[in-house]
PDB file of N, CA and C in Angstrom:
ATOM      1  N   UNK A   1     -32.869  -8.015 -53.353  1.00  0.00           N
ATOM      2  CA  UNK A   1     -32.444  -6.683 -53.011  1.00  0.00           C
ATOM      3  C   UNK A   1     -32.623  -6.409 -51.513  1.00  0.00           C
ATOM      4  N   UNK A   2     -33.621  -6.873 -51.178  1.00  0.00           N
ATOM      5  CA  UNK A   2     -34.265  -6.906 -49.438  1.00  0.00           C
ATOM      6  C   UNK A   2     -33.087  -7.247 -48.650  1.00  0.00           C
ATOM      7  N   UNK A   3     -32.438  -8.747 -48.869  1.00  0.00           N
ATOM      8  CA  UNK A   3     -31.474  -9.298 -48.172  1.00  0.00           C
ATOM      9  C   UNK A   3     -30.052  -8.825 -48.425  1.00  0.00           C
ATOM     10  N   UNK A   4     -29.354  -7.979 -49.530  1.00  0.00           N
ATOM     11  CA  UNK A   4     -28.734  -7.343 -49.443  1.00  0.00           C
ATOM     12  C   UNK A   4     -28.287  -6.509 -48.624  1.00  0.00           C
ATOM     13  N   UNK A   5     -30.001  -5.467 -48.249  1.00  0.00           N
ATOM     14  CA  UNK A   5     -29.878  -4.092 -47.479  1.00  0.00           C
ATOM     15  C   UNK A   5     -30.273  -4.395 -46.247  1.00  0.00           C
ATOM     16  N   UNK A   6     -30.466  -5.348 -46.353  1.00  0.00           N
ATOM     17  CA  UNK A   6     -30.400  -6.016 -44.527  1.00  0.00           C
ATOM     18  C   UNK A   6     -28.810  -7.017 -43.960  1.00  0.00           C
ATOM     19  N   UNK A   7     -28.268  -7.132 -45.488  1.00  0.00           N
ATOM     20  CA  UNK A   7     -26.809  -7.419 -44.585  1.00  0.00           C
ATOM     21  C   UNK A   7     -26.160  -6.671 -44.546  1.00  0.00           C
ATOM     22  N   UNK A   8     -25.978  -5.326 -45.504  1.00  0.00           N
ATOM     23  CA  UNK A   8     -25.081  -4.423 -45.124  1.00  0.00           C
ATOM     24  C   UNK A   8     -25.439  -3.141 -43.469  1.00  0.00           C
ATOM     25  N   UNK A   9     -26.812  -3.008 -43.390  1.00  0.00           N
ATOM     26  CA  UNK A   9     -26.993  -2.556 -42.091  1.00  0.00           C
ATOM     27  C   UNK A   9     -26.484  -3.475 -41.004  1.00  0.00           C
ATOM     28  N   UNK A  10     -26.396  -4.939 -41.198  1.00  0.00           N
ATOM     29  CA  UNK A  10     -26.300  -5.274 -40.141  1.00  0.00           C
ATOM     30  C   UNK A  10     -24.380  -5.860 -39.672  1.00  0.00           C
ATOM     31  N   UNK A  11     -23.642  -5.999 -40.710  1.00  0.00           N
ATOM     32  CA  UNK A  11     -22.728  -5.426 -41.076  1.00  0.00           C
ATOM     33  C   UNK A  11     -22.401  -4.243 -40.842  1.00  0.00           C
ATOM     34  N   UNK A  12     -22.634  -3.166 -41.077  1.00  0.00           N
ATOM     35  CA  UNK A  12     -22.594  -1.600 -40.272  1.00  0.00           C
ATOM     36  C   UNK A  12     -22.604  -1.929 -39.174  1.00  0.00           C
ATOM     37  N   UNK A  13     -24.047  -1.958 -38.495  1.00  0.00           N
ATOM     38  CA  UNK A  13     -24.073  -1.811 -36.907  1.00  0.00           C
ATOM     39  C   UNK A  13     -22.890  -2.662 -36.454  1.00  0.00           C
ATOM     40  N   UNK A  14     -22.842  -4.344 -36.745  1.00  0.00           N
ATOM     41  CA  UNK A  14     -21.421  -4.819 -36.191  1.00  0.00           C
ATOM     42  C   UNK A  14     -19.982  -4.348 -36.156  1.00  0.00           C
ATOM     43  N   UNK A  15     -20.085  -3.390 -37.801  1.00  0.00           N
ATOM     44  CA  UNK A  15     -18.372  -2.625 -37.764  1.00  0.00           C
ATOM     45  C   UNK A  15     -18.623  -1.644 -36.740  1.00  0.00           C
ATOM     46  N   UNK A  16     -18.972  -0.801 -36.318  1.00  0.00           N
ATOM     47  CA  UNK A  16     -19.759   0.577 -35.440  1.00  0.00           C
ATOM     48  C   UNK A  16     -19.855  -0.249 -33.926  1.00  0.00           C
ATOM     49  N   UNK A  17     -20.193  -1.233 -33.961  1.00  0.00           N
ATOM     50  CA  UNK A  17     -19.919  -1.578 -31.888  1.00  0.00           C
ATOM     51  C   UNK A  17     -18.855  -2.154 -32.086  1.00  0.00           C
ATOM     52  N   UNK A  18     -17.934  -2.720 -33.093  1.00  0.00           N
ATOM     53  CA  UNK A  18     -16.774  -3.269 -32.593  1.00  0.00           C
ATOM     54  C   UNK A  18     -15.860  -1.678 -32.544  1.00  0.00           C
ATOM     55  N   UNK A  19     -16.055  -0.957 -33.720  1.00  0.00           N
ATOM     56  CA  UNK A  19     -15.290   0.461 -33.713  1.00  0.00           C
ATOM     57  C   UNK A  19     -15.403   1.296 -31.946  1.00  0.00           C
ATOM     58  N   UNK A  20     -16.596   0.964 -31.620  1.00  0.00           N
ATOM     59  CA  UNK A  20     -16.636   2.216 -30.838  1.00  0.00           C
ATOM     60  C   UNK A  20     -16.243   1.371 -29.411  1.00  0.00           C
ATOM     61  N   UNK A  21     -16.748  -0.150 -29.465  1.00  0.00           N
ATOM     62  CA  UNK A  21     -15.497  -0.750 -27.954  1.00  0.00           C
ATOM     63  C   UNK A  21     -14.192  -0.493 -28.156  1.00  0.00           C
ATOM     64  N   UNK A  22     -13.414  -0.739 -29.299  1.00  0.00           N
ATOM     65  CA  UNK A  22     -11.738  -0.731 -29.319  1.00  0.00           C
ATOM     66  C   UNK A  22     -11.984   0.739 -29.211  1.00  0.00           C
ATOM     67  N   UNK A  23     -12.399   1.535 -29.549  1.00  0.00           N
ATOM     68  CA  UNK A  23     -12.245   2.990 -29.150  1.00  0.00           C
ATOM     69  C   UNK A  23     -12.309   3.481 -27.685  1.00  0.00           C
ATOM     70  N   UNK A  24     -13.184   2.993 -27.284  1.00  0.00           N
ATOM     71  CA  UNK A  24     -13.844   2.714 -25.697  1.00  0.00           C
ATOM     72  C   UNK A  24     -13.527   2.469 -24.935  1.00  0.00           C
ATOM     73  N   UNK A  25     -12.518   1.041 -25.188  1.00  0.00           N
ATOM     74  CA  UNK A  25     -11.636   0.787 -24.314  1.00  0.00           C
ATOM     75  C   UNK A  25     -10.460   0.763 -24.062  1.00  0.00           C
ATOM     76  N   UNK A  26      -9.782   1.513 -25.390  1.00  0.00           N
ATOM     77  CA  UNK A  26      -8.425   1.980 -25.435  1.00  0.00           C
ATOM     78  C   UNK A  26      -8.486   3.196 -24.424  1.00  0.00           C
ATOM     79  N   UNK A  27      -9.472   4.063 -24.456  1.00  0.00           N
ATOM     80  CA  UNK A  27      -9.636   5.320 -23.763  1.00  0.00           C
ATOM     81  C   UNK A  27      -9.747   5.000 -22.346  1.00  0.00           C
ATOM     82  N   UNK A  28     -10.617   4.250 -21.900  1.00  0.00           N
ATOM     83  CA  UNK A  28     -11.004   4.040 -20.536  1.00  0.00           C
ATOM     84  C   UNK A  28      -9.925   4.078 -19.626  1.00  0.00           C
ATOM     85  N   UNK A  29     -10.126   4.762 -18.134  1.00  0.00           N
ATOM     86  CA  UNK A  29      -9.382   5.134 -17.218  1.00  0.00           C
ATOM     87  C   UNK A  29      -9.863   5.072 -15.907  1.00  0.00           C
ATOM     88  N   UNK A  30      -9.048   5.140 -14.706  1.00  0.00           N
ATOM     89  CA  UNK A  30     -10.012   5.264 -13.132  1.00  0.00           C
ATOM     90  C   UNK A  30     -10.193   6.817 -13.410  1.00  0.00           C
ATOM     91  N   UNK A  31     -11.499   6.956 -12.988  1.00  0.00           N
ATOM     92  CA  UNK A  31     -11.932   8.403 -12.630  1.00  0.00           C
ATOM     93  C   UNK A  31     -12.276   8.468 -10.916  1.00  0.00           C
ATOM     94  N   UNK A  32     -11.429   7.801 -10.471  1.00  0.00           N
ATOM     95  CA  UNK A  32     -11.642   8.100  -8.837  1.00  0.00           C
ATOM     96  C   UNK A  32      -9.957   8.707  -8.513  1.00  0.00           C
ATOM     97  N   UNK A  33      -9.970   9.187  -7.212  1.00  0.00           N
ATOM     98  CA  UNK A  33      -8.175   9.798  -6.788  1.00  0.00           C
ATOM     99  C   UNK A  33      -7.555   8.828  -6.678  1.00  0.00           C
ATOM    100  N   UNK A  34      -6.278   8.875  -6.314  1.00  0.00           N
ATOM    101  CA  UNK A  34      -5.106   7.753  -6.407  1.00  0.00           C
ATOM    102  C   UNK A  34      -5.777   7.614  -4.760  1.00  0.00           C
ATOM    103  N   UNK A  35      -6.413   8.190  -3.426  1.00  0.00           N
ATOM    104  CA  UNK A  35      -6.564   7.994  -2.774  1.00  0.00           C
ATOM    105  C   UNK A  35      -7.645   7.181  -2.111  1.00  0.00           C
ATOM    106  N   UNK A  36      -7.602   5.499  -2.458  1.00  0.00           N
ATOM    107  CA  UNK A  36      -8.982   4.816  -2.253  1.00  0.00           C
ATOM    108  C   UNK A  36      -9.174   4.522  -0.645  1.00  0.00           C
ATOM    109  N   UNK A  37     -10.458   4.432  -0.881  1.00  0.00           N
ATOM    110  CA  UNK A  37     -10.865   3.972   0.914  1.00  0.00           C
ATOM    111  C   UNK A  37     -10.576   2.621   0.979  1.00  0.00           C
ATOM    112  N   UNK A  38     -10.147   2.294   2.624  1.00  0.00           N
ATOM    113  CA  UNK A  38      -9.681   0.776   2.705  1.00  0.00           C
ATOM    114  C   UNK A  38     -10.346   0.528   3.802  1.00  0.00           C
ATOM    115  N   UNK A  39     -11.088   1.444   4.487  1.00  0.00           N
ATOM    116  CA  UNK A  39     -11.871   0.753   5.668  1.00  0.00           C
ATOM    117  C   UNK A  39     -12.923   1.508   5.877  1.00  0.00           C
ATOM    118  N   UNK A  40     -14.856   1.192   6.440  1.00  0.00           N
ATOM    119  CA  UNK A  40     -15.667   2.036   6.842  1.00  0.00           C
ATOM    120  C   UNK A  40     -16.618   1.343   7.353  1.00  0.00           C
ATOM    121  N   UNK A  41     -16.859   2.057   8.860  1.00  0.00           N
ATOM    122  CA  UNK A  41     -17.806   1.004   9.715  1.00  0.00           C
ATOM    123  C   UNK A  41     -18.394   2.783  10.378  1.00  0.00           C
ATOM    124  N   UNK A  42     -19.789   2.485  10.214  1.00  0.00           N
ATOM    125  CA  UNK A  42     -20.577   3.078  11.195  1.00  0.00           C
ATOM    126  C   UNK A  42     -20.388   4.855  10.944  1.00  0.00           C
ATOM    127  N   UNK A  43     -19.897   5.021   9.681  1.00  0.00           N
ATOM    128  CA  UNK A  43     -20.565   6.728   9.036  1.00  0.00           C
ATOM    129  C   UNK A  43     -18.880   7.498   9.509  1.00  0.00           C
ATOM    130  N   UNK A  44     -18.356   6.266   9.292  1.00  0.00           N
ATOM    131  CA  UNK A  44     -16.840   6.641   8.836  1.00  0.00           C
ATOM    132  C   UNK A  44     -15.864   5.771   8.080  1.00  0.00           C
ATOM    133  N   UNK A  45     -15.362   6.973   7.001  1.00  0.00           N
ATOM    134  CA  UNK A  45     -14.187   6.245   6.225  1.00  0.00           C
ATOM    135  C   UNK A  45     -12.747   6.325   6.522  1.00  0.00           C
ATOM    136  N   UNK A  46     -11.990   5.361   6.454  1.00  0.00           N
ATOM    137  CA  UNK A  46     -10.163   5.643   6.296  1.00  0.00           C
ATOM    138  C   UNK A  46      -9.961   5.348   5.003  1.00  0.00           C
ATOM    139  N   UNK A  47      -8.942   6.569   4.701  1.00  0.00           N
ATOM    140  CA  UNK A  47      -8.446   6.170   3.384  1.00  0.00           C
ATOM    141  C   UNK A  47      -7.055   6.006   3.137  1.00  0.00           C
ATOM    142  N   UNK A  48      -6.279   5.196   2.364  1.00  0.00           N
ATOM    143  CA  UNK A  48      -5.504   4.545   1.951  1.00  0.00           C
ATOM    144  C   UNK A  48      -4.075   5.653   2.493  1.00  0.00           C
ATOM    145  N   UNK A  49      -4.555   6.651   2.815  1.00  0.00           N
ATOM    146  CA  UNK A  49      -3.382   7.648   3.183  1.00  0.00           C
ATOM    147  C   UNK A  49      -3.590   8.099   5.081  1.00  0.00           C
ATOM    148  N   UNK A  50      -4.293   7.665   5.326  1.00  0.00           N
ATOM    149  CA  UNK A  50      -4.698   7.713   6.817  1.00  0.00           C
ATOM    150  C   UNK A  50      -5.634   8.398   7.595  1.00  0.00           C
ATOM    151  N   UNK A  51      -6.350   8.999   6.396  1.00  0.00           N
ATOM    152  CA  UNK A  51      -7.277  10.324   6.766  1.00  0.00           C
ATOM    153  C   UNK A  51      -8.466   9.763   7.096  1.00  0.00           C
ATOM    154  N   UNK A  52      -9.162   9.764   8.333  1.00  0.00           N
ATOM    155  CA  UNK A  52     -10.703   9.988   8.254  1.00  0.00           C
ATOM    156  C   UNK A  52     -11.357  10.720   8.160  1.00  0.00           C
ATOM    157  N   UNK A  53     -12.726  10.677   7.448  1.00  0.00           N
ATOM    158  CA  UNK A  53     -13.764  11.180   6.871  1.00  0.00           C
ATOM    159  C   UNK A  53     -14.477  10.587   7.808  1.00  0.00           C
ATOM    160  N   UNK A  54     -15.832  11.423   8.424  1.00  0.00           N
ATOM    161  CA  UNK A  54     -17.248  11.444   8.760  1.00  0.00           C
ATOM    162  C   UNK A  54     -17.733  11.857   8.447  1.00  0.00           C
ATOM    163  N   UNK A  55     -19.575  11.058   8.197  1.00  0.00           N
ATOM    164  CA  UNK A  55     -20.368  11.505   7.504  1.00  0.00           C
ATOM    165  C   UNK A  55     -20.903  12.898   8.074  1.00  0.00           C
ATOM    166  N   UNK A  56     -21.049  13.785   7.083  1.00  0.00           N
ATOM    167  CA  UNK A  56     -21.705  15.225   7.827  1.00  0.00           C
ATOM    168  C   UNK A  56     -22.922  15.290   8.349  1.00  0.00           C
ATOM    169  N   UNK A  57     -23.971  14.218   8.326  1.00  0.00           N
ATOM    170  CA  UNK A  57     -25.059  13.866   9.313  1.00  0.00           C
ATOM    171  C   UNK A  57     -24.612  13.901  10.490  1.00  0.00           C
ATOM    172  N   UNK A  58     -23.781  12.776  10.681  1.00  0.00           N
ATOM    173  CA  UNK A  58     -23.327  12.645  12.284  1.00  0.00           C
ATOM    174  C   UNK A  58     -22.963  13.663  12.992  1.00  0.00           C
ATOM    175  N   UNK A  59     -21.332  14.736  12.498  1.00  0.00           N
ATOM    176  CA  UNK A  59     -21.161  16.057  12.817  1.00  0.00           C
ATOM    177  C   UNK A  59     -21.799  17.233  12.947  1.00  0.00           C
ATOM    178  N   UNK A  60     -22.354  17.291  11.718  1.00  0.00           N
ATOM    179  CA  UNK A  60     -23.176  18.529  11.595  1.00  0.00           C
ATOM    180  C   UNK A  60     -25.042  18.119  11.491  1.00  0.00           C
ATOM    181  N   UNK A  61     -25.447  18.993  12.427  1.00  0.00           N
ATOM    182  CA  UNK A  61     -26.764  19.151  12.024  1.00  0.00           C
ATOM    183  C   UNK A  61     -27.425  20.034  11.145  1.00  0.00           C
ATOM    184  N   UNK A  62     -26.680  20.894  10.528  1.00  0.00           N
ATOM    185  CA  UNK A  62     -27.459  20.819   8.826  1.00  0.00           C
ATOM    186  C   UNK A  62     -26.552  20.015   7.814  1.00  0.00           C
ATOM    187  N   UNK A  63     -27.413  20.493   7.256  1.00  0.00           N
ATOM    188  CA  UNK A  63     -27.526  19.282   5.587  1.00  0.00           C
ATOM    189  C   UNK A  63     -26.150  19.659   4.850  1.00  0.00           C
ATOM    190  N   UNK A  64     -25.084  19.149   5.501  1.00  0.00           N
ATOM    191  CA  UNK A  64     -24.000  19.195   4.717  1.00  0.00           C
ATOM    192  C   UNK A  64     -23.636  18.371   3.802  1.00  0.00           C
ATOM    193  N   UNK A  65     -23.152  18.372   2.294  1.00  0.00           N
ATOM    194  CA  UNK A  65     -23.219  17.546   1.563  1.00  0.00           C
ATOM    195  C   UNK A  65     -21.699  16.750   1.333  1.00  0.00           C
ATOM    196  N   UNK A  66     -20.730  17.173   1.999  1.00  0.00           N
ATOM    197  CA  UNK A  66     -19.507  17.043   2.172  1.00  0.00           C
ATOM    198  C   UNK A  66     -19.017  16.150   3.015  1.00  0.00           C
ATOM    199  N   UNK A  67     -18.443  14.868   2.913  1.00  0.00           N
ATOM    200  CA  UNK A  67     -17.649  14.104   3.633  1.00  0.00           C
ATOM    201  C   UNK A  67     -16.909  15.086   4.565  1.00  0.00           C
ATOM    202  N   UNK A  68     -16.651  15.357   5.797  1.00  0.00           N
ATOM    203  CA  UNK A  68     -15.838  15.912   7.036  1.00  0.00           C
ATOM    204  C   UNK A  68     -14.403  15.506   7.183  1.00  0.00           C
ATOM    205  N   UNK A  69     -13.600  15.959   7.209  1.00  0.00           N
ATOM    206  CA  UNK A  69     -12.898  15.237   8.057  1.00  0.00           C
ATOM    207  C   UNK A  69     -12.184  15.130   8.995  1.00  0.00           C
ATOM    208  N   UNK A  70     -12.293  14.592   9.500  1.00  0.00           N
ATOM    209  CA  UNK A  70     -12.242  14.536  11.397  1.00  0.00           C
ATOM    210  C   UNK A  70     -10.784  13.882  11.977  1.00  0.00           C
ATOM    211  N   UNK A  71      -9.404  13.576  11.095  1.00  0.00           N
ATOM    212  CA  UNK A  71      -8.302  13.520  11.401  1.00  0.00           C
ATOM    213  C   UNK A  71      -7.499  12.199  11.012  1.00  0.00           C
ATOM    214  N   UNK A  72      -6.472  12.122  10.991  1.00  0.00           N
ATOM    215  CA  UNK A  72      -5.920  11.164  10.682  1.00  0.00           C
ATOM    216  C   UNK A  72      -5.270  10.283  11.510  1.00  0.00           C
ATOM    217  N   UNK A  73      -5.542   8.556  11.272  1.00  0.00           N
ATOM    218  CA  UNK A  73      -4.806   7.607  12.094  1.00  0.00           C
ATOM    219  C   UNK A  73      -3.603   7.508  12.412  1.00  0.00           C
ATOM    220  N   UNK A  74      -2.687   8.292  12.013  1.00  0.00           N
ATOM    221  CA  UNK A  74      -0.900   8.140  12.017  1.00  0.00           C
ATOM    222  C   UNK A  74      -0.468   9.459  12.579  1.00  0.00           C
ATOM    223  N   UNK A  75      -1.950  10.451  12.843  1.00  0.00           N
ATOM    224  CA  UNK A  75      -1.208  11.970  13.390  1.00  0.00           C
ATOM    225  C   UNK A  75      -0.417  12.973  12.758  1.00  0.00           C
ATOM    226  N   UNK A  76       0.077  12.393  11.967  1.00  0.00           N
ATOM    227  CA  UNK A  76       1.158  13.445  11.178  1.00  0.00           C
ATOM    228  C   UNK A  76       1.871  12.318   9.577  1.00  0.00           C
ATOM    229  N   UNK A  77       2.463  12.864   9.389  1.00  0.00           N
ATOM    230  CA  UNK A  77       2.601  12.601   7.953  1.00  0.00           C
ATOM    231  C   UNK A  77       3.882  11.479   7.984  1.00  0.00           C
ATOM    232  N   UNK A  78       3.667  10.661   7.748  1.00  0.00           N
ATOM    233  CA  UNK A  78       4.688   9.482   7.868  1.00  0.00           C
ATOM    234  C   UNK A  78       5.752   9.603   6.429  1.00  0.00           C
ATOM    235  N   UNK A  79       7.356   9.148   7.440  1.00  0.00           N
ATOM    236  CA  UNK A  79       8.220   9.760   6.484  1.00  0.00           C
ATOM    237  C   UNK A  79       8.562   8.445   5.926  1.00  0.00           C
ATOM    238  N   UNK A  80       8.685   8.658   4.197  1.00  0.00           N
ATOM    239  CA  UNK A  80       8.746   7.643   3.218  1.00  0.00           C
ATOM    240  C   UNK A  80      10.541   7.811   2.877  1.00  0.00           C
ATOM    241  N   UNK A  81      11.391   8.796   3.531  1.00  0.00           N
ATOM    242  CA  UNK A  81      12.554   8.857   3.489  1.00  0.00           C
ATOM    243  C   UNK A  81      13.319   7.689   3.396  1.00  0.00           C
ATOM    244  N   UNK A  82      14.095   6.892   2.771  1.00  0.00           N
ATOM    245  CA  UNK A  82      15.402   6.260   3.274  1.00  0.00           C
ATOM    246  C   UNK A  82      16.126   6.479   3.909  1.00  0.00           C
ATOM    247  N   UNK A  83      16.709   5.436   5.232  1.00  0.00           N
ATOM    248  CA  UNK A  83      17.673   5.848   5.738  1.00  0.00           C
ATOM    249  C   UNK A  83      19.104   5.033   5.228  1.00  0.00           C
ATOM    250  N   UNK A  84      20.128   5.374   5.651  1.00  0.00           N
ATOM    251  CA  UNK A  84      21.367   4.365   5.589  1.00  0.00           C
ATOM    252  C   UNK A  84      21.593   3.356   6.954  1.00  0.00           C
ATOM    253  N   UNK A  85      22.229   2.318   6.455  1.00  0.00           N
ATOM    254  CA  UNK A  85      22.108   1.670   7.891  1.00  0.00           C
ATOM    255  C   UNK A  85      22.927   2.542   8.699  1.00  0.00           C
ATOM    256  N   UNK A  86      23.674   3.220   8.475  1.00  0.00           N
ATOM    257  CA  UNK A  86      24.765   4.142   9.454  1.00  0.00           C
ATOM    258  C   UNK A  86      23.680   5.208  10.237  1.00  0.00           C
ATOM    259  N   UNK A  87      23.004   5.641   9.554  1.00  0.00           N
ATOM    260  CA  UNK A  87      22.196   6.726  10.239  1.00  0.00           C
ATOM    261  C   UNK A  87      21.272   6.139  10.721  1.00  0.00           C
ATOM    262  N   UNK A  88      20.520   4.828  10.819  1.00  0.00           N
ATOM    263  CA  UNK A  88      19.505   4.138  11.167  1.00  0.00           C
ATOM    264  C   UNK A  88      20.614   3.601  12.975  1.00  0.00           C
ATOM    265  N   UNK A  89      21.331   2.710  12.736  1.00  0.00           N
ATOM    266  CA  UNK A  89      22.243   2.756  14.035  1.00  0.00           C
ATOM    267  C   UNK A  89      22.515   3.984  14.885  1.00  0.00           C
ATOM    268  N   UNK A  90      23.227   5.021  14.077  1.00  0.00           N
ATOM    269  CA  UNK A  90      23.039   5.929  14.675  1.00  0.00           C
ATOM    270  C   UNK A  90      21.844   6.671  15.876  1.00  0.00           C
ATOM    271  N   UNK A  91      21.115   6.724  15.167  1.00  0.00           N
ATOM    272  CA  UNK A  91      19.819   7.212  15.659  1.00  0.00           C
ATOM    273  C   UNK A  91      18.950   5.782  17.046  1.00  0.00           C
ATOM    274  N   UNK A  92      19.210   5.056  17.295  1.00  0.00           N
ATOM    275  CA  UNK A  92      19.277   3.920  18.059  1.00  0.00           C
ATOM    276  C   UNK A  92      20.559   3.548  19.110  1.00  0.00           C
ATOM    277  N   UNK A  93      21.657   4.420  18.838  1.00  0.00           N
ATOM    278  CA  UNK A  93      22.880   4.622  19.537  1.00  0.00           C
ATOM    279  C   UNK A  93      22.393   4.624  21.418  1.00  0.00           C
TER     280      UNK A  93
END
């Protein structure tokens, strides 16, 4: 009777972690922004869209808990437009 109720618990627990990984990992997702960092040296980040961040130690002397940010590498917003080759010549005329 002993070895019975020690295979069906242990049976349980095995159906119950395989249940709750396929559950687990059907669900699983990135919980970070579509915007990842791609570069950081010395209490600054660039991120994947051109923005830098500094650490608020460096800027500020109180205790800010907030990444800063202090501007972007490209200046302005880079255009993802298509052109036609006609208007691309054009504009090079």
């Amino acid at each position: 009777m002993q070895r019975a109720k020690t295979f069906l618990l242990v049976s349980a627990g095995v159906f119950l972690l395989t249940l709750s990984y396929n559950v687990g990992a059907t669900s699983a997702g990135a919980q970070t922004p579509g915007n990842s960092v791609v570069a950081a040296a010395g209490g600054f980040v660039v991120a994947a869209n051109g923005n830098v961040y500094a650490d608020p130690v460096l800027l500020s002397p109180s205790n800010a808990s907030q990444w800063l940010l202090a501007g972007n590498v490209f200046g302005a917003p880079v255009s993802a437009a298509q052109e036609t080759w006609g208007q691309l010549k054009a504009r090079y005329r």
